[in-house]
PDB file of N, CA and C in Angstrom:
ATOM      1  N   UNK A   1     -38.536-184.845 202.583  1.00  0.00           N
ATOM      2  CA  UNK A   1     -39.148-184.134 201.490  1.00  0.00           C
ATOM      3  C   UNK A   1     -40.441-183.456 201.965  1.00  0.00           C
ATOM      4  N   UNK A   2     -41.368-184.449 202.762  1.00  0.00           N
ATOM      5  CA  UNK A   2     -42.289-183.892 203.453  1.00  0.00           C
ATOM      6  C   UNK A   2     -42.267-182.307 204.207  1.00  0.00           C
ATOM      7  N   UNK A   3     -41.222-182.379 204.889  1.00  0.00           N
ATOM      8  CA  UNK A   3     -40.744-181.198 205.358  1.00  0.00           C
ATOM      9  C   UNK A   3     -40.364-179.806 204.915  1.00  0.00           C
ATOM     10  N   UNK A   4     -40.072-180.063 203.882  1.00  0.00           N
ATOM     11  CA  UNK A   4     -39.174-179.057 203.103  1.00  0.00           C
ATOM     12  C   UNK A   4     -40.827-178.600 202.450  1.00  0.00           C
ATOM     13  N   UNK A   5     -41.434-179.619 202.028  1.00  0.00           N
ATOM     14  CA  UNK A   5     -42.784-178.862 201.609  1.00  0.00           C
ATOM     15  C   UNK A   5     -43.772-178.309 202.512  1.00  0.00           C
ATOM     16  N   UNK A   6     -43.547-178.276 203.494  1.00  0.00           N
ATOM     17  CA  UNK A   6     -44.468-177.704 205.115  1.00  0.00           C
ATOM     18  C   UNK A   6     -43.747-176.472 205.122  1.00  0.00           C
ATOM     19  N   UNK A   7     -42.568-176.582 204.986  1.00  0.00           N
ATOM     20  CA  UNK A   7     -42.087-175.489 205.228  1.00  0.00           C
ATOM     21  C   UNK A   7     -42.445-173.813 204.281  1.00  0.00           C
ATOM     22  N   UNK A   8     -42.333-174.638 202.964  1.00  0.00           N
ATOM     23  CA  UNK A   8     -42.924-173.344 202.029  1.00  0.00           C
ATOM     24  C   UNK A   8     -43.965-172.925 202.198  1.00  0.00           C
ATOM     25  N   UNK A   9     -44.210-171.522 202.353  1.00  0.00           N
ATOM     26  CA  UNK A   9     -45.493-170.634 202.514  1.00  0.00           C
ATOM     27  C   UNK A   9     -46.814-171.366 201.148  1.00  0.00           C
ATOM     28  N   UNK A  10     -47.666-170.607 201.441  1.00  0.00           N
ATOM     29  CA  UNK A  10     -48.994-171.739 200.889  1.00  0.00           C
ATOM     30  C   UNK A  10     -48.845-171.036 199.267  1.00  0.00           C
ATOM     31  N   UNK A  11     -48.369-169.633 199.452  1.00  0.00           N
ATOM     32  CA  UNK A  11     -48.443-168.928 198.059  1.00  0.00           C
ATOM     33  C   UNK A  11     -47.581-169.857 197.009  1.00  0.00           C
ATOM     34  N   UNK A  12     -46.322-170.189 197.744  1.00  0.00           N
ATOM     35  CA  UNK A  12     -45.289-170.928 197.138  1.00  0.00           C
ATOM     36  C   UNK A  12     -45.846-172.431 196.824  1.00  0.00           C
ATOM     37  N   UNK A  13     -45.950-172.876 197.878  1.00  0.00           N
ATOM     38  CA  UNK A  13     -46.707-174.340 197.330  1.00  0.00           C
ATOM     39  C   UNK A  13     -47.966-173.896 196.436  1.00  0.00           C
ATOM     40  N   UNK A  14     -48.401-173.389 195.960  1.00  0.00           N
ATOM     41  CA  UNK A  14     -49.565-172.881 195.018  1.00  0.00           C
ATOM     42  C   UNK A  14     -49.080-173.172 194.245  1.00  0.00           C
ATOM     43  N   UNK A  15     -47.956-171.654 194.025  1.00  0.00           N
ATOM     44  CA  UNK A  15     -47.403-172.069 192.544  1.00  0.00           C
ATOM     45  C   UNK A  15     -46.387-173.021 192.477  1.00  0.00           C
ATOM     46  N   UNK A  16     -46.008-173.799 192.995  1.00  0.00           N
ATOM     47  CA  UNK A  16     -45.519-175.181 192.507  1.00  0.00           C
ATOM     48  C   UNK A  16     -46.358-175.853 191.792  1.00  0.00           C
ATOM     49  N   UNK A  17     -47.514-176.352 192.563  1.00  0.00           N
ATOM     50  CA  UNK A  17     -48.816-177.065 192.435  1.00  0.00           C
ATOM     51  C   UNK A  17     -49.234-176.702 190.921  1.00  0.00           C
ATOM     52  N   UNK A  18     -49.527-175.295 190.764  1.00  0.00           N
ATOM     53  CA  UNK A  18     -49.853-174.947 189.473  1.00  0.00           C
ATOM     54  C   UNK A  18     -48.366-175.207 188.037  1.00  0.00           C
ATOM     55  N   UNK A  19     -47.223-174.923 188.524  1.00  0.00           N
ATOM     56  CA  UNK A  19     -46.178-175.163 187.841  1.00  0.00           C
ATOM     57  C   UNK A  19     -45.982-176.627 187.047  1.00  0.00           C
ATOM     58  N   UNK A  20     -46.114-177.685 187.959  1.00  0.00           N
ATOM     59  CA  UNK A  20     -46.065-178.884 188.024  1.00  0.00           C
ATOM     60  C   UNK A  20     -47.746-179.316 186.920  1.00  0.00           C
ATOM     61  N   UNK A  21     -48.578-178.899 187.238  1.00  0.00           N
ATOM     62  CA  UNK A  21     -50.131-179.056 186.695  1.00  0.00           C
ATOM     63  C   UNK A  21     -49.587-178.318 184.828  1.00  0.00           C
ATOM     64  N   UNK A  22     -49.181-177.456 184.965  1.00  0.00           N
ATOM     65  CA  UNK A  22     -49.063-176.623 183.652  1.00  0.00           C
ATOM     66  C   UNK A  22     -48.190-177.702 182.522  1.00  0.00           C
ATOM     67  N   UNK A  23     -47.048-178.168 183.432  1.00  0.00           N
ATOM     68  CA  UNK A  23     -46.011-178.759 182.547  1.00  0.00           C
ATOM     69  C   UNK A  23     -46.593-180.233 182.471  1.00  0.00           C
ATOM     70  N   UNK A  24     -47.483-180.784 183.260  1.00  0.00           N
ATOM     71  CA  UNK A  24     -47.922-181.705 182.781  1.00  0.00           C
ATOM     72  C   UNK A  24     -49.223-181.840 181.716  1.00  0.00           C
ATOM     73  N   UNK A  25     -50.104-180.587 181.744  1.00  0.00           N
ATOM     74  CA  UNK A  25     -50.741-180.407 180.652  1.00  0.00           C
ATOM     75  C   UNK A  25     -50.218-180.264 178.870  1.00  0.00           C
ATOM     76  N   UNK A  26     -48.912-179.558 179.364  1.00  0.00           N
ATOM     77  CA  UNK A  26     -48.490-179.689 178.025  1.00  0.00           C
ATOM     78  C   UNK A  26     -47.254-180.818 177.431  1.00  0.00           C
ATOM     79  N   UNK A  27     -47.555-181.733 178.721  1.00  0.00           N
ATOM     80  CA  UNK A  27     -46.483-182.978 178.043  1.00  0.00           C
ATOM     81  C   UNK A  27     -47.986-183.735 177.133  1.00  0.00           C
ATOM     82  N   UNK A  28     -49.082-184.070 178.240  1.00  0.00           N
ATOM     83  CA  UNK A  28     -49.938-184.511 177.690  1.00  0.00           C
ATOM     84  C   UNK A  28     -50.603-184.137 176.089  1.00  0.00           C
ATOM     85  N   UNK A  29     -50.367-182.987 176.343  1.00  0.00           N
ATOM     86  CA  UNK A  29     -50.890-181.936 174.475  1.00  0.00           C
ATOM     87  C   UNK A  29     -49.768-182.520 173.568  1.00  0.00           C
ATOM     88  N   UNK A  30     -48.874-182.318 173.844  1.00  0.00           N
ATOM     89  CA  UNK A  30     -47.765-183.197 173.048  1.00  0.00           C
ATOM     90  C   UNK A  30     -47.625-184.543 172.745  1.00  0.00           C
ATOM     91  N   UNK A  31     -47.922-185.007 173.935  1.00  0.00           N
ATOM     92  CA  UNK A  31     -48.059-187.107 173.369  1.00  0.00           C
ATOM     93  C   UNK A  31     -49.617-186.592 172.257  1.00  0.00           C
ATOM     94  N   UNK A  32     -50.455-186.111 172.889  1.00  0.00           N
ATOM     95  CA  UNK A  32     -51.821-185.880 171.970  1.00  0.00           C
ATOM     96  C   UNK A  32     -51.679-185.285 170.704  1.00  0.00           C
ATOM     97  N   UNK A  33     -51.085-184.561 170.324  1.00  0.00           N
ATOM     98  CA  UNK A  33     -50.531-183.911 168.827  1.00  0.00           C
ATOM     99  C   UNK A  33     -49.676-185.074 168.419  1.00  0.00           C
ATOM    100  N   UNK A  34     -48.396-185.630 168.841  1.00  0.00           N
ATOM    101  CA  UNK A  34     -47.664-186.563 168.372  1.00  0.00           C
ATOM    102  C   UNK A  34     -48.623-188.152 167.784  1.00  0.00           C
ATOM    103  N   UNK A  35     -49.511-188.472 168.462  1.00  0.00           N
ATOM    104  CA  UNK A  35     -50.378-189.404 168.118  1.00  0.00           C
ATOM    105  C   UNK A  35     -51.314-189.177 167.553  1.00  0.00           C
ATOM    106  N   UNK A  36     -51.842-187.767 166.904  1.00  0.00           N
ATOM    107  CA  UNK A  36     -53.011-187.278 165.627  1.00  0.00           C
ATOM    108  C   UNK A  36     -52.149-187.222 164.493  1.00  0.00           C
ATOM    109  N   UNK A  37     -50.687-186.473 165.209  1.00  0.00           N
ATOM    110  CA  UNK A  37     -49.885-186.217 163.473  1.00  0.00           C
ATOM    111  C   UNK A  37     -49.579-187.628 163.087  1.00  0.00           C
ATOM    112  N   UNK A  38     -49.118-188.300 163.946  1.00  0.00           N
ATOM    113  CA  UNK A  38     -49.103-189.838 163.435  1.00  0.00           C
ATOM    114  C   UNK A  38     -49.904-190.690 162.406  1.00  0.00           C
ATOM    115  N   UNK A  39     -51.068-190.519 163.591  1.00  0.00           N
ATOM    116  CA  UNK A  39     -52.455-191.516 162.587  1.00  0.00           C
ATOM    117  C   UNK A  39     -52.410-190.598 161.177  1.00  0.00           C
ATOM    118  N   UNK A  40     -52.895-189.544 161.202  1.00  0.00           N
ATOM    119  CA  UNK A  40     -53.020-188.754 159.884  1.00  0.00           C
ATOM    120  C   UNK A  40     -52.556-188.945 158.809  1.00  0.00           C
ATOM    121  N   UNK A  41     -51.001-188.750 159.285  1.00  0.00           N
ATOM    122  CA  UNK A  41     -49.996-189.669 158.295  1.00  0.00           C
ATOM    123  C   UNK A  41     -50.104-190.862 157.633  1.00  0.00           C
ATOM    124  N   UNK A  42     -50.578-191.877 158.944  1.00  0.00           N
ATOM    125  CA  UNK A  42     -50.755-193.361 158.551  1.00  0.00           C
ATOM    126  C   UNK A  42     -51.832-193.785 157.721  1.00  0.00           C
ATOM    127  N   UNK A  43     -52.991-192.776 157.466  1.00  0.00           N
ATOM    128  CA  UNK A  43     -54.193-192.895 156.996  1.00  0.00           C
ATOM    129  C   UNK A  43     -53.947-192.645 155.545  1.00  0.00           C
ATOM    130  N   UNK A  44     -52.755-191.334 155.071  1.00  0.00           N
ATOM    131  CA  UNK A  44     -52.511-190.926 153.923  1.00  0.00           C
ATOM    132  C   UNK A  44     -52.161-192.066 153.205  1.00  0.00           C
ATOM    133  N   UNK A  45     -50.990-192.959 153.656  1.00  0.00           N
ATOM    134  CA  UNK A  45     -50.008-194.198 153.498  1.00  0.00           C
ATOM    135  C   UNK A  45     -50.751-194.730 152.714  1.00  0.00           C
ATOM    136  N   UNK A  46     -51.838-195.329 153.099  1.00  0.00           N
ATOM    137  CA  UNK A  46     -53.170-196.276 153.106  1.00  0.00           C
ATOM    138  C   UNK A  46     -54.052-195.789 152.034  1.00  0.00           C
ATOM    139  N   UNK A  47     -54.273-196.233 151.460  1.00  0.00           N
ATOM    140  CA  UNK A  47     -54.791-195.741 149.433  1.00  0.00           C
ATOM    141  C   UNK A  47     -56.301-196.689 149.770  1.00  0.00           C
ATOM    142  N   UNK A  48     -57.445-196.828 150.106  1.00  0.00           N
ATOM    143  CA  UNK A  48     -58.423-197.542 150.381  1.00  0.00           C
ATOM    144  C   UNK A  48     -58.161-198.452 148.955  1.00  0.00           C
ATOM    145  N   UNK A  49     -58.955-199.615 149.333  1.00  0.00           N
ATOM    146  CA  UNK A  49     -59.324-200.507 147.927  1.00  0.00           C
ATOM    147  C   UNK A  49     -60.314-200.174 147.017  1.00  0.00           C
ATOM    148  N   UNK A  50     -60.194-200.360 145.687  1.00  0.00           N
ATOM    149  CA  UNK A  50     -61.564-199.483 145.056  1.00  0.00           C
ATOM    150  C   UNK A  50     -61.686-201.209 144.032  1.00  0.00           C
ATOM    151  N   UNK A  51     -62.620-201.346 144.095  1.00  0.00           N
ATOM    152  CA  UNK A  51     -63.532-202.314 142.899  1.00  0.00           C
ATOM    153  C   UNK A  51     -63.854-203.704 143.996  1.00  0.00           C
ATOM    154  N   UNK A  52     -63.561-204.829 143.586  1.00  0.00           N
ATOM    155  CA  UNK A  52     -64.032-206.224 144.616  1.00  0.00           C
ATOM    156  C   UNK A  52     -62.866-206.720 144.955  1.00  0.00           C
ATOM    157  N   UNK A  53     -63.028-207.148 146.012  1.00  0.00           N
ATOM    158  CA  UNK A  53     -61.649-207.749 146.958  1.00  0.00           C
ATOM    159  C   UNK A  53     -61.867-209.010 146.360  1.00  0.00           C
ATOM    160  N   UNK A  54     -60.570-209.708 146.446  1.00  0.00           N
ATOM    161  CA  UNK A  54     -60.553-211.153 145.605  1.00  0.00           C
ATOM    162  C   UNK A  54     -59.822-211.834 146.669  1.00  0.00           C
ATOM    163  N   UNK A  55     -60.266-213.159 147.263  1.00  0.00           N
ATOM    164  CA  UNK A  55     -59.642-213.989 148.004  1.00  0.00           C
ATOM    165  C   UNK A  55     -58.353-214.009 147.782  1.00  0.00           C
ATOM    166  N   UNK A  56     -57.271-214.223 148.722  1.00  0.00           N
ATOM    167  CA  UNK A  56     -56.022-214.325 147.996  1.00  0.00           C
ATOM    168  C   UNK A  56     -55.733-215.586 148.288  1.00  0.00           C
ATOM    169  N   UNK A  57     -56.857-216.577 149.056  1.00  0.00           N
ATOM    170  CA  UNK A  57     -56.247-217.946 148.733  1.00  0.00           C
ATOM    171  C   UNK A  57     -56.223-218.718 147.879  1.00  0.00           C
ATOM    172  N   UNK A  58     -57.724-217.895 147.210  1.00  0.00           N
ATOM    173  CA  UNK A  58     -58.387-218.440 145.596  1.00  0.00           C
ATOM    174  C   UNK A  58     -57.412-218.126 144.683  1.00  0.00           C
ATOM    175  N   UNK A  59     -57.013-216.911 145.012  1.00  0.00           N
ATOM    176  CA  UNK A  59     -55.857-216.113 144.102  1.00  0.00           C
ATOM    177  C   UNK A  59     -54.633-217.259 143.672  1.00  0.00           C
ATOM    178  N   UNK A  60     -53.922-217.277 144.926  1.00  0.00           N
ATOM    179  CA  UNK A  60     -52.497-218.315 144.924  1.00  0.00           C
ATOM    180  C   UNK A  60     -52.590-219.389 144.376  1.00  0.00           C
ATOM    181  N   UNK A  61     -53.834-220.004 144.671  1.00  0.00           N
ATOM    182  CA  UNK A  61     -53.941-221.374 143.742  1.00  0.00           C
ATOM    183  C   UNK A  61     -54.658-221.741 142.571  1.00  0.00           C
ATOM    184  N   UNK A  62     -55.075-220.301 141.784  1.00  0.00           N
ATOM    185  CA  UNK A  62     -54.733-220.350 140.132  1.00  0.00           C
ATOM    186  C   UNK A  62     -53.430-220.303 139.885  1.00  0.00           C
ATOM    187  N   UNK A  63     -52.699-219.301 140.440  1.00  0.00           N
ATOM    188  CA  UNK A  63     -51.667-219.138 140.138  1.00  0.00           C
ATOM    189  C   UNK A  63     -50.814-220.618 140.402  1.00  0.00           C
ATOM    190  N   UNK A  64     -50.883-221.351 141.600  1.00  0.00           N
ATOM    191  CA  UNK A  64     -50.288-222.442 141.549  1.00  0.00           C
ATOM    192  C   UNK A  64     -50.291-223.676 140.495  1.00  0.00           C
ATOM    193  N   UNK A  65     -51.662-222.952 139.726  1.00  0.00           N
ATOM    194  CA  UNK A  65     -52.463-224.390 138.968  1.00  0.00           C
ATOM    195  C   UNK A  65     -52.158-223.991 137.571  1.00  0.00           C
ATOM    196  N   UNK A  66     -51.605-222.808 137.603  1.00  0.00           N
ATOM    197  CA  UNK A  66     -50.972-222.091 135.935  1.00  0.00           C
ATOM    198  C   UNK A  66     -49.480-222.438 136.069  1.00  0.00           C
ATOM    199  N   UNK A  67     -48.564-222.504 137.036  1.00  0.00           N
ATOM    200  CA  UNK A  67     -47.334-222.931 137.044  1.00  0.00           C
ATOM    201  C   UNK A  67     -46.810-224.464 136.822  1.00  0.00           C
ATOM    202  N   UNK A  68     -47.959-225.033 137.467  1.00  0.00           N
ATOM    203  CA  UNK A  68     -47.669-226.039 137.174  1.00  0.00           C
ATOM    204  C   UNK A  68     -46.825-226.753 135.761  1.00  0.00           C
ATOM    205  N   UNK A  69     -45.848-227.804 135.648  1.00  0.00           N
ATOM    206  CA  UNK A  69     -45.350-228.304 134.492  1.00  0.00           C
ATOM    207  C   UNK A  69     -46.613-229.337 134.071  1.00  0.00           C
ATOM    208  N   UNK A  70     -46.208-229.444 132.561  1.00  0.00           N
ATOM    209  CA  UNK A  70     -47.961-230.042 132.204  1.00  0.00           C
ATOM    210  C   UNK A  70     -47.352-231.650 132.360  1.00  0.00           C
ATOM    211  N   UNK A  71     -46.240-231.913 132.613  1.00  0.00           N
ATOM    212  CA  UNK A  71     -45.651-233.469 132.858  1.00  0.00           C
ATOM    213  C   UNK A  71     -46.105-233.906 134.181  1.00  0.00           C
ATOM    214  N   UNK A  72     -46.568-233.247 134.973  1.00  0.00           N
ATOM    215  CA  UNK A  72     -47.503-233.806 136.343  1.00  0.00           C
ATOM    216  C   UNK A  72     -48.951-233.711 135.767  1.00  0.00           C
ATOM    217  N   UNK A  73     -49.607-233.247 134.560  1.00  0.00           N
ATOM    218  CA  UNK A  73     -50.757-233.883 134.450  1.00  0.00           C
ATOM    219  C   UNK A  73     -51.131-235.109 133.850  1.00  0.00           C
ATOM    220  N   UNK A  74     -51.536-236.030 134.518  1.00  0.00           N
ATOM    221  CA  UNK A  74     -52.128-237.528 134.107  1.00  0.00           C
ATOM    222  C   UNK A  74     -52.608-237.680 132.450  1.00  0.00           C
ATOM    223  N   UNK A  75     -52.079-238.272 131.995  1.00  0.00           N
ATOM    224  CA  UNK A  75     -51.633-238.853 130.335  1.00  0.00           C
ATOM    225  C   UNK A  75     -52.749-240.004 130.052  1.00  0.00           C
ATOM    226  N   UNK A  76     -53.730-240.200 129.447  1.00  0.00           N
ATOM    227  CA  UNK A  76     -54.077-241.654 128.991  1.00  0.00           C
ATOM    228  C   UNK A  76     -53.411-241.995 128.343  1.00  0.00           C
ATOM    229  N   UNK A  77     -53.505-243.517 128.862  1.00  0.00           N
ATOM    230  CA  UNK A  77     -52.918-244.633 128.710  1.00  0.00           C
ATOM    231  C   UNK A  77     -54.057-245.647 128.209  1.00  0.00           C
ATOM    232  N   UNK A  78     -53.589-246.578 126.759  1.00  0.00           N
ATOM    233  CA  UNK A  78     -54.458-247.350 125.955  1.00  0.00           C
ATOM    234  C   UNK A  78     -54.011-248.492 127.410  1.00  0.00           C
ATOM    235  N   UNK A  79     -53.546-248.699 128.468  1.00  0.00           N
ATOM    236  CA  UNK A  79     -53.532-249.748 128.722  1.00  0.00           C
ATOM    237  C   UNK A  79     -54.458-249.897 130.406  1.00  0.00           C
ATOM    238  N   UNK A  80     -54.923-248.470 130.642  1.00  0.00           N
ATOM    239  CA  UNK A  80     -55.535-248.781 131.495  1.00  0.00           C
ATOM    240  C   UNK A  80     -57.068-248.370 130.919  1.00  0.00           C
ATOM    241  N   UNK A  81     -57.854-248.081 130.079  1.00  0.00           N
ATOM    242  CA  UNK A  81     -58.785-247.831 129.434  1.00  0.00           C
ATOM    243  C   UNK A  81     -59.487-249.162 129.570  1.00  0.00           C
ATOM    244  N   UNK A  82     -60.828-249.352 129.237  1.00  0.00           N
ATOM    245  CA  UNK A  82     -62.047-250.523 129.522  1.00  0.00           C
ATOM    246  C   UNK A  82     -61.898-250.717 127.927  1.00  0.00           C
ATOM    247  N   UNK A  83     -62.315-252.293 127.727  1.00  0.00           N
ATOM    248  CA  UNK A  83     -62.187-252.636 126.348  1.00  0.00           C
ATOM    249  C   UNK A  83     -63.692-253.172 126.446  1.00  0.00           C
TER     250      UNK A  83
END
């Protein structure tokens, strides 16, 4: 391969050199447009939060503590009461 490139006059290896440089500038412009039109997109998707963020662990366990059946809450009993 070495050879075959010694062999071409310098004008020719130029414009290879430049050929090769060109088409890799515009693969690069392309991954670079493909990854702005991307994000852009992904940013639209995305609706920001508006008012106060609320824990959602605090969240789940009202909600766990409203589902509950009221037959798991503890009943007095006249027989364990202090006389």
């Amino acid at each position: 391969m070495e050879e075959r490139w010694q062999k071409l006059s310098a004008r020719k290896q130029k414009k290879f050199v430049i050929l090769f440089f060109a088409g890799y500038l515009l693969l690069t412009g392309g991954v670079v447009m493909t990854v702005w039109y991307d994000a852009k997109n992904e940013t639209r998707k995305h609706n920001p939060v508006e008012g106060h963020i609320r824990n959602p662990v605090l969240r789940q366990q009202q909600e766990d503590s409203e589902l509950r059946d009221s037959s798991s809450k503890p009943i007095k009993n006249q027989d364990h009461e202090r006389q």
